[in-house]
Protein backbone atom coordinates (compact mmCIF):
# COMPACT_ATOMS: atom_id res chain seq x y z
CA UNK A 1 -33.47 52.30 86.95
CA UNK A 2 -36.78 54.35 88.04
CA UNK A 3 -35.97 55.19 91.38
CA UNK A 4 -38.83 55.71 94.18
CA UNK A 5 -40.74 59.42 94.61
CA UNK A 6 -42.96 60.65 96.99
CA UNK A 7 -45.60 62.42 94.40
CA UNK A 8 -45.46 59.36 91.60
CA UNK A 9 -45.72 56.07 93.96
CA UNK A 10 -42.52 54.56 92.08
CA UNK A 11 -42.38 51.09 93.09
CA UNK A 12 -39.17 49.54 91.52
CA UNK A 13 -40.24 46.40 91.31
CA UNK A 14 -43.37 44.16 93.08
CA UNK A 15 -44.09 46.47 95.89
CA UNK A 16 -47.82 46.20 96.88
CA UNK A 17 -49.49 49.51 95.94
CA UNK A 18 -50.97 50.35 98.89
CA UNK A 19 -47.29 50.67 100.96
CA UNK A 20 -47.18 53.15 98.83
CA UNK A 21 -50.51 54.89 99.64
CA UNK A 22 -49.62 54.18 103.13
CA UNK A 23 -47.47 57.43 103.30
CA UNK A 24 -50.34 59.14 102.86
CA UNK A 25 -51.86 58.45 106.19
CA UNK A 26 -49.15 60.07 108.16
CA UNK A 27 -45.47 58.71 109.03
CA UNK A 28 -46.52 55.91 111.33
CA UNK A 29 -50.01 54.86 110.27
CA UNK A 30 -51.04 52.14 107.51
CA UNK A 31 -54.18 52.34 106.16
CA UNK A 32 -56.69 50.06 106.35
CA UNK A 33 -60.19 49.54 103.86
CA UNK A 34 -62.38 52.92 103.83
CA UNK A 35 -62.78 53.36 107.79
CA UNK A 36 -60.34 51.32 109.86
CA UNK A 37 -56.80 52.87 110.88
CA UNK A 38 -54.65 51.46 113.15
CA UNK A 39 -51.56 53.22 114.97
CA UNK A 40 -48.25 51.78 115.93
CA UNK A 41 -46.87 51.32 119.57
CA UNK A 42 -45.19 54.76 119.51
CA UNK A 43 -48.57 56.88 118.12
CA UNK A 44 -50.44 54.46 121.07
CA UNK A 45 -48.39 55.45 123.95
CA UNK A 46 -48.78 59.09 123.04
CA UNK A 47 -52.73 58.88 122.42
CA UNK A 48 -52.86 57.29 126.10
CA UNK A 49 -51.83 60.53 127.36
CA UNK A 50 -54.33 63.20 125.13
CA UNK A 51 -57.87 63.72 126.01
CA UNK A 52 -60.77 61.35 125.08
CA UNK A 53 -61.57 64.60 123.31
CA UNK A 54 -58.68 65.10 121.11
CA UNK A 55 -58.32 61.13 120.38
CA UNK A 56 -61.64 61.01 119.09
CA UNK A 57 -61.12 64.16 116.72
CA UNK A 58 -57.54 61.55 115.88
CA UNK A 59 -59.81 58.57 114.74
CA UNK A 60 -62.35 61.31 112.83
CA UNK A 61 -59.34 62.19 111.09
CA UNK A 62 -57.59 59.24 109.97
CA UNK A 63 -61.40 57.62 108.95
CA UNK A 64 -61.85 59.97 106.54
CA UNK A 65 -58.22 60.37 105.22
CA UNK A 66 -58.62 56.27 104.83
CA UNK A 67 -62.05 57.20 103.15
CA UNK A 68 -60.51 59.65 100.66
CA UNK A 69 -56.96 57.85 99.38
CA UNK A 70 -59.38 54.60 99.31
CA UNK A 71 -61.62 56.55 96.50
CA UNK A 72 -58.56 57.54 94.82
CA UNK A 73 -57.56 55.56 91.51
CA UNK A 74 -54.38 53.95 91.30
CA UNK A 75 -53.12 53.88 87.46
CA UNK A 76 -50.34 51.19 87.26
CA UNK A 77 -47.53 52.08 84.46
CA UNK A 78 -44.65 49.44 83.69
CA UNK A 79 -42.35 50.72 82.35
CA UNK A 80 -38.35 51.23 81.66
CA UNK A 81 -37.78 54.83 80.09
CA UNK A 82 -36.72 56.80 83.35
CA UNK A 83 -38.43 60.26 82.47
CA UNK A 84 -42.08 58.41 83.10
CA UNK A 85 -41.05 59.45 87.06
CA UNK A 86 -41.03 62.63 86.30
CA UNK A 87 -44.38 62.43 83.98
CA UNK A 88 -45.80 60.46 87.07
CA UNK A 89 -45.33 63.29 89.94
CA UNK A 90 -46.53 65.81 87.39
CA UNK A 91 -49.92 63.81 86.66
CA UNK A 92 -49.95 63.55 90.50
CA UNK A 93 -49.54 67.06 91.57
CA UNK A 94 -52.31 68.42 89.20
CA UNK A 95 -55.47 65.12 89.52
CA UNK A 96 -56.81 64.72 92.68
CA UNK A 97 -58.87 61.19 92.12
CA UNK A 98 -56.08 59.29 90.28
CA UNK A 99 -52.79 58.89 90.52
CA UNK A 100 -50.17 57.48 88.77
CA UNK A 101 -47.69 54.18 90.17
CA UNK A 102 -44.95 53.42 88.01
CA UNK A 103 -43.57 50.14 88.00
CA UNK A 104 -40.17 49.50 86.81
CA UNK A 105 -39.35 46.24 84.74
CA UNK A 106 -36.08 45.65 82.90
CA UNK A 107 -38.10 44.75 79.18
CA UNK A 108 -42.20 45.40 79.79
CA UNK A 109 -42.32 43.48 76.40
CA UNK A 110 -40.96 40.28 77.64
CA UNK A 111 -42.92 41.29 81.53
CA UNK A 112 -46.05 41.61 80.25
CA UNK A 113 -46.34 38.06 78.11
CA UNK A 114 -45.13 36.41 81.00
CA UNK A 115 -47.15 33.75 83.29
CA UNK A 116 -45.84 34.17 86.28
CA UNK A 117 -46.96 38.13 86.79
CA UNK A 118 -49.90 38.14 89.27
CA UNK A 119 -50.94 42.14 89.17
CA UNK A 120 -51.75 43.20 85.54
CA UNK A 121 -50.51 46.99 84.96
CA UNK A 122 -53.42 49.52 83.39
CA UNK A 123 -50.80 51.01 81.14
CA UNK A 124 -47.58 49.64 79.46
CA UNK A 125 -45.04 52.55 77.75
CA UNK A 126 -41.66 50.69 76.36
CA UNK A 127 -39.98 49.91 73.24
CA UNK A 128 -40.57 46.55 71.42
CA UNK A 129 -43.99 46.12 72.16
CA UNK A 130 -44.97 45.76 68.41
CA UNK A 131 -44.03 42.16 68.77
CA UNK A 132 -46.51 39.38 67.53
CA UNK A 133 -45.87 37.79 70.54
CA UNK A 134 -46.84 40.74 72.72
CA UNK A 135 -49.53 42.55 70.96
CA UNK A 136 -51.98 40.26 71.81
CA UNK A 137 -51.97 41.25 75.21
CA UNK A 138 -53.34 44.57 74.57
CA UNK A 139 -57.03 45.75 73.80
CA UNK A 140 -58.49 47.43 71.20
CA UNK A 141 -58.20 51.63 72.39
CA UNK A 142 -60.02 53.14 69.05
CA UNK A 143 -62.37 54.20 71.19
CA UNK A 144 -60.50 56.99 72.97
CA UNK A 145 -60.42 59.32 69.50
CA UNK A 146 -64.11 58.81 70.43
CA UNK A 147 -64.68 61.37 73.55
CA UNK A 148 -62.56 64.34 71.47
CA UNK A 149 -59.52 64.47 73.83
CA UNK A 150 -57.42 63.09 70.91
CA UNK A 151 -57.25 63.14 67.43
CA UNK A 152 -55.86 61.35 64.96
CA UNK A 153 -54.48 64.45 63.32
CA UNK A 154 -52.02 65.40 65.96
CA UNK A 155 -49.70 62.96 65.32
CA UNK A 156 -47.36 61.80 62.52
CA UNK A 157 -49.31 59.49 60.35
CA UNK A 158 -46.92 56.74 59.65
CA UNK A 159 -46.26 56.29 63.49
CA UNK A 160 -50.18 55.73 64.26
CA UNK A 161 -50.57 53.59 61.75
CA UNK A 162 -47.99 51.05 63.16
CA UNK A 163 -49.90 50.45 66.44
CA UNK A 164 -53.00 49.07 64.36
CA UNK A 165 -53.58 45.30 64.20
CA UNK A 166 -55.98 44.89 61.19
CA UNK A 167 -58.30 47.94 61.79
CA UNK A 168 -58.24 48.32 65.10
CA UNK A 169 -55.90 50.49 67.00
CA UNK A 170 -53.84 49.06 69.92
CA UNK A 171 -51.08 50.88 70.40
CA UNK A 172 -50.14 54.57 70.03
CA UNK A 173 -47.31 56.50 69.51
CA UNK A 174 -44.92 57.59 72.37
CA UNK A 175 -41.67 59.19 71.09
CA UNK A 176 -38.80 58.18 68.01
CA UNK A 177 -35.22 58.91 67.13
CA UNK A 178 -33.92 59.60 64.02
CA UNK A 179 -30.23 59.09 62.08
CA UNK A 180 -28.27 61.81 61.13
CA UNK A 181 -24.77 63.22 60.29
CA UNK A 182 -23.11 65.82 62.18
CA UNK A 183 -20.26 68.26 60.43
CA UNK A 184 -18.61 70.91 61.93
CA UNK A 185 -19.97 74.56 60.65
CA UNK A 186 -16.47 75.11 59.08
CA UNK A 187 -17.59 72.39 56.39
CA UNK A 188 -21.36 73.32 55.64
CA UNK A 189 -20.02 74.23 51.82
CA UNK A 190 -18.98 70.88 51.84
CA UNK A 191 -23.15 69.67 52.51
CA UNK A 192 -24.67 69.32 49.56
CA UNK A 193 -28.51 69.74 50.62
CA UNK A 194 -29.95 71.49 53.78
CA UNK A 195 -31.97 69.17 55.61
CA UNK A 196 -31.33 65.43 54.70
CA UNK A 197 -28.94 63.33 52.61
CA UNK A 198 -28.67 60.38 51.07
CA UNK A 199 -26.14 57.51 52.01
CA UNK A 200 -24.41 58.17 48.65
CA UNK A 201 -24.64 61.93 48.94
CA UNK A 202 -22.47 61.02 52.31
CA UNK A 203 -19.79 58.98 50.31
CA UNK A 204 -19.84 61.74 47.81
CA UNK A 205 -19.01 64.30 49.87
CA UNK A 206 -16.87 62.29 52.07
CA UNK A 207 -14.81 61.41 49.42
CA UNK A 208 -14.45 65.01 48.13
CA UNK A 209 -12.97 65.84 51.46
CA UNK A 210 -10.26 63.14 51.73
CA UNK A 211 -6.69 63.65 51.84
CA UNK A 212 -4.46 61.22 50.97
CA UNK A 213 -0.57 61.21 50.63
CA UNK A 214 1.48 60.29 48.50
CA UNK A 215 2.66 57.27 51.39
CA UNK A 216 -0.58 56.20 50.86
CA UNK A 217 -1.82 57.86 54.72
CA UNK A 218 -4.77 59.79 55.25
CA UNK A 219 -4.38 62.64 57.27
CA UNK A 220 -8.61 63.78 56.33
CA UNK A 221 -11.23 60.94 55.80
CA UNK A 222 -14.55 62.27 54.64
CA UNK A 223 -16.51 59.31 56.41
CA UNK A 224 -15.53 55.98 57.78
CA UNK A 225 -18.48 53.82 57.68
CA UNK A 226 -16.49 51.68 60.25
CA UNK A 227 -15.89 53.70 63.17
CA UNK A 228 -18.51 52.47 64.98
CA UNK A 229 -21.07 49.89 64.79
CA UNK A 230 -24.39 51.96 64.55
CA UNK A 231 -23.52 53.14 60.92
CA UNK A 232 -23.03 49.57 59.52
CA UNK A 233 -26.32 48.48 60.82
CA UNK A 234 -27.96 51.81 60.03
CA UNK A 235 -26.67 51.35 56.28
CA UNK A 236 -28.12 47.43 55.96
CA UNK A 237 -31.68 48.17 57.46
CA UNK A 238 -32.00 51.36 55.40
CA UNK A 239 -30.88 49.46 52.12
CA UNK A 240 -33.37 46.98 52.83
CA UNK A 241 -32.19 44.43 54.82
CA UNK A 242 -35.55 44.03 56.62
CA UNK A 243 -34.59 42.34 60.09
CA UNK A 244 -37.93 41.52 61.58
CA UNK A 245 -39.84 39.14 64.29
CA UNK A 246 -40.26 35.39 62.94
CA UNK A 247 -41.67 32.90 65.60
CA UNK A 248 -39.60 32.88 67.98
CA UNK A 249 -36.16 34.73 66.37
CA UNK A 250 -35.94 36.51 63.25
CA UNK A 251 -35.74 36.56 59.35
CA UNK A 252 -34.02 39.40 57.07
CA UNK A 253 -34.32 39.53 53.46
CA UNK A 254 -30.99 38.03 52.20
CA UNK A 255 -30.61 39.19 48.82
CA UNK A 256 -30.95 42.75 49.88
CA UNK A 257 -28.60 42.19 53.03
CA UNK A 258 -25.92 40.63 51.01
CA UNK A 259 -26.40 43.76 48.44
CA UNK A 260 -25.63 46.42 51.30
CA UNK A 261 -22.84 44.54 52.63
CA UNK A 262 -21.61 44.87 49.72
CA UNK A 263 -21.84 48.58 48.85
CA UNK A 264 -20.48 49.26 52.11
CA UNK A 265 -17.58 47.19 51.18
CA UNK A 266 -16.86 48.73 48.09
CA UNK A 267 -17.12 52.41 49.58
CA UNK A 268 -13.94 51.06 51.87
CA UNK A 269 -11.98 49.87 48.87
CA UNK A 270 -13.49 52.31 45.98
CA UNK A 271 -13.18 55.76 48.37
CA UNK A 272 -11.07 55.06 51.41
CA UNK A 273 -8.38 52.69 49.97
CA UNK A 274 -9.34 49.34 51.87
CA UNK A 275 -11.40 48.12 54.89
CA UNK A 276 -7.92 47.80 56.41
CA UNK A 277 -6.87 51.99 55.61
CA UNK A 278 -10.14 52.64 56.95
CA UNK A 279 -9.94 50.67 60.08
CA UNK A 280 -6.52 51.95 61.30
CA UNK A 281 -7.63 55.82 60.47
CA UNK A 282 -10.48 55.47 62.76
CA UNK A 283 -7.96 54.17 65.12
CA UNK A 284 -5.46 57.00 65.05
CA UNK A 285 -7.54 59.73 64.81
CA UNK A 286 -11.29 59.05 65.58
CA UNK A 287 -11.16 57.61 69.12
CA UNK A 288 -12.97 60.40 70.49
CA UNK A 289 -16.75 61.52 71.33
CA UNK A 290 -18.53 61.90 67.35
CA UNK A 291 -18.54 65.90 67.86
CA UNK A 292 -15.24 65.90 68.32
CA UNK A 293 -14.41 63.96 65.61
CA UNK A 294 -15.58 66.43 63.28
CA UNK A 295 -14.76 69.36 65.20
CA UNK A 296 -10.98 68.18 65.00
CA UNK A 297 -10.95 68.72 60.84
CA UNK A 298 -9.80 64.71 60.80
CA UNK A 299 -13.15 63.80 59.21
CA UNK A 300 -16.54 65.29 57.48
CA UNK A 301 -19.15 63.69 58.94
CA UNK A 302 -19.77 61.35 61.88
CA UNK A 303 -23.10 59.29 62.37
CA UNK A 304 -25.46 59.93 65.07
CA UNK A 305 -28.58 59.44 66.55
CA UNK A 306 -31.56 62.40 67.35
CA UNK A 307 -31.39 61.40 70.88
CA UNK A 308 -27.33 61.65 71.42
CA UNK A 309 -27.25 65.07 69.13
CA UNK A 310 -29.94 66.61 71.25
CA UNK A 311 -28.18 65.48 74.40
CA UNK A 312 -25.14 67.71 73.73
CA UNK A 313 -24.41 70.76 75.54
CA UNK A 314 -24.60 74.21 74.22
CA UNK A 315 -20.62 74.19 74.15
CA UNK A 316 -20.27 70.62 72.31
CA UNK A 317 -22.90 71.73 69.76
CA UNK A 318 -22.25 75.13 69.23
CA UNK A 319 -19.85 74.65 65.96
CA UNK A 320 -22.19 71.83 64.75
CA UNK A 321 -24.41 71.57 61.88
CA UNK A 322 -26.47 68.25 61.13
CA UNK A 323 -28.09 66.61 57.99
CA UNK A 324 -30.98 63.45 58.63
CA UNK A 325 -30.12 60.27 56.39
CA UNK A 326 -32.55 59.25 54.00
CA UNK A 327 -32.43 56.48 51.35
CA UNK A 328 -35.65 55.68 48.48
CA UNK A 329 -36.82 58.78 50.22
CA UNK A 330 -37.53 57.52 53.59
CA UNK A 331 -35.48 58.24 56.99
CA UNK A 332 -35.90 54.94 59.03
CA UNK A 333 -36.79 55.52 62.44
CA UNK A 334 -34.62 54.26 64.83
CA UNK A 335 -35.96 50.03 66.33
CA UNK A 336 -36.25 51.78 70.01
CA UNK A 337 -39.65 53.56 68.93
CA UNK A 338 -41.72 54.09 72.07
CA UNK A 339 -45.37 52.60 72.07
CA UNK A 340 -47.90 52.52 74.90
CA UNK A 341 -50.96 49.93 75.33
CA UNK A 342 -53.79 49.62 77.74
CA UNK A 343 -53.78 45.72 78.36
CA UNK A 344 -56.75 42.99 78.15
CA UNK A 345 -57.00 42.57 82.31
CA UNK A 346 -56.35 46.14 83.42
CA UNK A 347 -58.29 46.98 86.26
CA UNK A 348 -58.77 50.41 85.33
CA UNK A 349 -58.85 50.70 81.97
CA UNK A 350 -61.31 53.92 82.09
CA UNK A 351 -58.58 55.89 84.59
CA UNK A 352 -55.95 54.94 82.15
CA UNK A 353 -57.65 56.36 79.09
CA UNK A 354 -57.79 59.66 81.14
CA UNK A 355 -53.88 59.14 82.11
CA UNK A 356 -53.27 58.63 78.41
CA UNK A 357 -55.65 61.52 77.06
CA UNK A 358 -53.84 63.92 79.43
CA UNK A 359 -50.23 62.65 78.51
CA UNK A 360 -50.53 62.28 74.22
CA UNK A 361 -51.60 66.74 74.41
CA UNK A 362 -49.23 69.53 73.23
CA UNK A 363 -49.95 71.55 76.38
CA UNK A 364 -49.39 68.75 78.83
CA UNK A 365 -46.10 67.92 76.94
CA UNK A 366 -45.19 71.87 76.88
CA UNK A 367 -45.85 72.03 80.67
CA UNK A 368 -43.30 68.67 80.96
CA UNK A 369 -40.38 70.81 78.86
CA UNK A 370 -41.34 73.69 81.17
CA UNK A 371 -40.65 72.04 84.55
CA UNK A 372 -37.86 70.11 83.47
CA UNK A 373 -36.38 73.74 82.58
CA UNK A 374 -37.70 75.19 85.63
CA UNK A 375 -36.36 72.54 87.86
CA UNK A 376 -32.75 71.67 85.85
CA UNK A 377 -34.26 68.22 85.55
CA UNK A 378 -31.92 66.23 83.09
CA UNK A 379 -32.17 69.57 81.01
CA UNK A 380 -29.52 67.38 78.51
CA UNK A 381 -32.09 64.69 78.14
CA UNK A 382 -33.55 64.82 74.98
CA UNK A 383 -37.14 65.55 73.94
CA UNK A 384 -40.37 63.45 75.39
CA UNK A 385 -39.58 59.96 76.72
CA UNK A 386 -36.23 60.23 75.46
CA UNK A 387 -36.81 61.30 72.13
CA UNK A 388 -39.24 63.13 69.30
CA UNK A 389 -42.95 63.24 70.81
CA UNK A 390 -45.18 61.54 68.71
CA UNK A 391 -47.14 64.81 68.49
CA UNK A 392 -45.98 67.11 65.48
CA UNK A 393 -47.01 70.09 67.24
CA UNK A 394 -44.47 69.71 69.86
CA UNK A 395 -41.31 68.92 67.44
CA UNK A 396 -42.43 71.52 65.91
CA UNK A 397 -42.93 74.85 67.65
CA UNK A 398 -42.30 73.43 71.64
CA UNK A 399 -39.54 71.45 71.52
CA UNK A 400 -36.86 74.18 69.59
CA UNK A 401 -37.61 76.72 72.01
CA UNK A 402 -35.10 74.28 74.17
CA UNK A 403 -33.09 72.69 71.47
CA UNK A 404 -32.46 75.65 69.57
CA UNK A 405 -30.44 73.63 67.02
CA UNK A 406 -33.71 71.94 65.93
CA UNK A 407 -34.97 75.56 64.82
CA UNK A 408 -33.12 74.61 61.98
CA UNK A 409 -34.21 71.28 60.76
CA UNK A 410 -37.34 69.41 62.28
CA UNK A 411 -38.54 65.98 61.49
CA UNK A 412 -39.84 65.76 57.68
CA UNK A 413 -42.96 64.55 58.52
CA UNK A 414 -43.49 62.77 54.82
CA UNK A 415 -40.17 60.88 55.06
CA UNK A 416 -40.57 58.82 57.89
CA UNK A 417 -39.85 55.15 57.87
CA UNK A 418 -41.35 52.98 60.83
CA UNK A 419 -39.15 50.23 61.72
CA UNK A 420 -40.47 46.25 61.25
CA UNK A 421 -41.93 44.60 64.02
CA UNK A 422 -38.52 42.80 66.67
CA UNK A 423 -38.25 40.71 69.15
CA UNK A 424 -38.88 41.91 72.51
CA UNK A 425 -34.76 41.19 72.89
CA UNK A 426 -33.99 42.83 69.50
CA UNK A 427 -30.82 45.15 71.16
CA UNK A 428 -29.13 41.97 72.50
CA UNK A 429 -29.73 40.45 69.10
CA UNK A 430 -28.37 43.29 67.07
CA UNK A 431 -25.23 43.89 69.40
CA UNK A 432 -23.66 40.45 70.09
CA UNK A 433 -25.29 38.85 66.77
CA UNK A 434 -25.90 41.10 63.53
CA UNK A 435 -23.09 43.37 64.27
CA UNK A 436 -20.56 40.94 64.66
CA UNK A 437 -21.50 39.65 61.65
CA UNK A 438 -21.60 42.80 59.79
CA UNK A 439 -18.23 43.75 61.08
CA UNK A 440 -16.75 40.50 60.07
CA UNK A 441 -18.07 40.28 56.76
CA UNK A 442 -17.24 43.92 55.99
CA UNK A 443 -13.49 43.31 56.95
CA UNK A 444 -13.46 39.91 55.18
CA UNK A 445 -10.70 40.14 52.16
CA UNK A 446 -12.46 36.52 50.81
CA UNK A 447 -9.18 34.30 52.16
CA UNK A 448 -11.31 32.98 55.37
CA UNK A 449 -15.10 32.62 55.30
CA UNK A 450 -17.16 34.30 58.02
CA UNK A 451 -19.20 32.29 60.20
CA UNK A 452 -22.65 33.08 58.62
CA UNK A 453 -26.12 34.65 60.48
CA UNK A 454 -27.71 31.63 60.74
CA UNK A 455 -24.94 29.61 62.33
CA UNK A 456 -24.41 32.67 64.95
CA UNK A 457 -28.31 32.73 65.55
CA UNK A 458 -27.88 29.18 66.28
CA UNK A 459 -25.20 29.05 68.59
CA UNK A 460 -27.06 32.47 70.35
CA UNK A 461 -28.36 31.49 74.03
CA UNK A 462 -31.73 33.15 74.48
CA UNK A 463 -31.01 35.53 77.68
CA UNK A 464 -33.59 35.40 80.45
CA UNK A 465 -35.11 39.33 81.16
CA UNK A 466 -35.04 40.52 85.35
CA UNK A 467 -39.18 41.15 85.62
């Protein structure tokens, strides 16, 4: 949760602007419209006993502090990606006229369709907020590649292109994750290509590097798809399973989901013996953080996502080597791709296109990675917002000056794949629906049926979001 700072006016959750603006008057005043101040008891008893001198020079003071926080512009940001407080107190320190109040809400998706919300935020920065449902909320912001403080051209193509609704842009880019595969340095003969690799290139290699006895145990497994749930789901979307937004839940494409279920059941039985083989090996010997996994000579490869690779110390990632996961030539970027929108009613709209000019730049983004250095803020917290910017210039030549490991391998900017529009609740949906599905039907031998997807979506209570 965004917690409260003096320099970005953090308001976790309905707090009236202006308390916040009150600590700019001094510890015990509140301030009042341009030129009325008021004092509490304490400040009273003390101005009884100054000159009528000195208390005049007092109210001269406090009229035209009032005066000057009342000019100032209050930019309201909902959000739910924690590093905004830091973006916030930056924006703060270095504008004198605006300022930045972050508001935090649980899913600004689901906040910012809602009826019962009173004060409408300038700016909205959060995942899901390519929803039918939400998009209609926002304006129309073409008109800030206008002035010349953006350009189209700074950022990756594929990821502009997803915020527009017909022609008109209403949404831009924040930050993505990517998939990969880690493998221990020991192995890189074992890595077929430098940069990326196909899901079959994975079971190739993996099964090159399995060891099996003559008992009929592993003691090496090349790749398990099923120790953990990402890389099922991963494999399904990427093989064109298409999970997206319909009315109120969601549709897939079923001939193409049935097809990857079964590839990935056939890699169990064809490479690692059966689901069942696989299942136990990941139980003896892969209960452990991914790194280590690979690190331990048990195993090849181990899926991962940009944001938990980059989050790795120097010591957990310093015998690591990575590959991204492609398939028909695209590297799907990961469903939590960060947007941000100006909506219809903001009050100021103008102040937010300067909040969003000065935010979406290289050297604003550079000074970010700077302070967070300077300052040991989260320095294991990957990238911009928790990921990739959306600017190529800073994956490029900013960000691997502090994730040295990306030196090696940035983000092919041809290859990537934007995810389809989801529901605002999409990670609920994908962890206690599709996954559980997945799972079952990957384990299935054919002696029990599995409950099918749209039985579970069914018998799936719509949860209620915290505003």
């Amino acid at each position: 949760m965004l917690s409260e700072s003096p320099e970005a006016g953090v308001l976790p959750n309905e707090r009236n602007a202006a308390s916040s603006l009150g600590r700019g008057g001094g510890k015990n005043a509140a301030v009042l419209p341009c030129g009325k101040s008021f004092q509490t008891g304490r400040q009273a008893m003390r101005v009884r006993k100054i000159s009528l001198s000195v208390f005049g020079l007092f109210l001269f003071v406090f009229f035209f502090a009032g005066c000057s926080l009342k000019r100032e512009t209050l930019i309201t940001i909902w959000t739910n990606i924690p590093e905004f407080t830091e973006y916030g107190e930056l924006f703060n320190n270095t504008h004198d006229k605006k300022k930045v109040v972050l508001v935090y809400k649980k899913n600004p998706s689901e906040a910012i369709a809602s009826k019962t919300e009173k004060n409408p935020p300038d700016i909205v920065v959060a995942p899901w907020l390519r929803t039918d449902k939400t998009s209609r909320y926002f304006r129309a912001i073409d008109t800030i590649f206008d002035g010349g403080g953006l350009s189209h051209s700074i950022f990756y193509p594929p990821l502009l292109e997803a915020g527009k609704i017909r022609q008109a842009y209403y949404l831009l880019p924040v930050s993505f994750n990517l998939p990969a595969v880690i493998f221990s340095k020991e192995n890189t003969a074992a890595v077929e290509d430098n940069y990326t690799l196909s899901i079959e290139q994975i079971k190739k290699a993996g099964s090159a590097f399995n060891e099996l006895h003559k008992n009929g145990t592993y003691s090496r497994m090349g790749f398990v798809p099923q120790a953990g749930n990402s890389f099922l789901y991963f494999a399904v979307k990427a093989k064109g399973a298409q999970f997206r937004e319909y009315k109120s839940s969601f549709t897939w494409n079923a001939d193409k989901l049935s097809d990857a279920i079964a590839y990935l059941k056939n890699w169990s039985k064809t490479v690692n013996t059966s689901s069942e083989t696989e299942q136990d090996f990941a139980y003896k010997y892969l209960s452990m953080p991914n790194f280590k996994r690979v690190t331990s000579g048990r195993t090849l490869f181990a899926y991962i996502t940009s944001d938990a690779l980059f989050s790795l110390t120097p010591e957990q990632s310093e015998q690591l080597d990575y590959r991204w996961i492609y398939e028909n030539n695209k590297i799907p970027i990961e469903d939590s791709f960060v947007t941000l929108g100006i909506p219809k009613h903001a009050k100021h709209a103008s102040a937010a296109y300067d909040f969003i000019e000065w935010f979406l730049s290289a050297e604003t983004q550079r000074a970010i990675l700077e302070r967070k250095a300077k300052q040991n803020l989260d320095i294991h917290q990957f990238g911009i917002a928790g990921g990739f910017s959306s600017i190529k210039e800073v994956n490029e030549h900013i960000l691997p000056l502090y994730k040295t490991m990306l030196l090696r391998n940035t983000p092919p900017t041809d290859m990537l794949g934007v995810p389809e529009k989801l529901p605002a609740d999409w990670e609920l949906i994908k962890e206690q629906t599709v996954i559980p599905y997945l799972r079952d039907e990957i384990k299935n031998t054919g002696d029990t049926p599995v409950l099918d997807l749209p039985t579970r979506i069914a018998n799936r209570a719509k949860p209620s979001y915290e505003q």
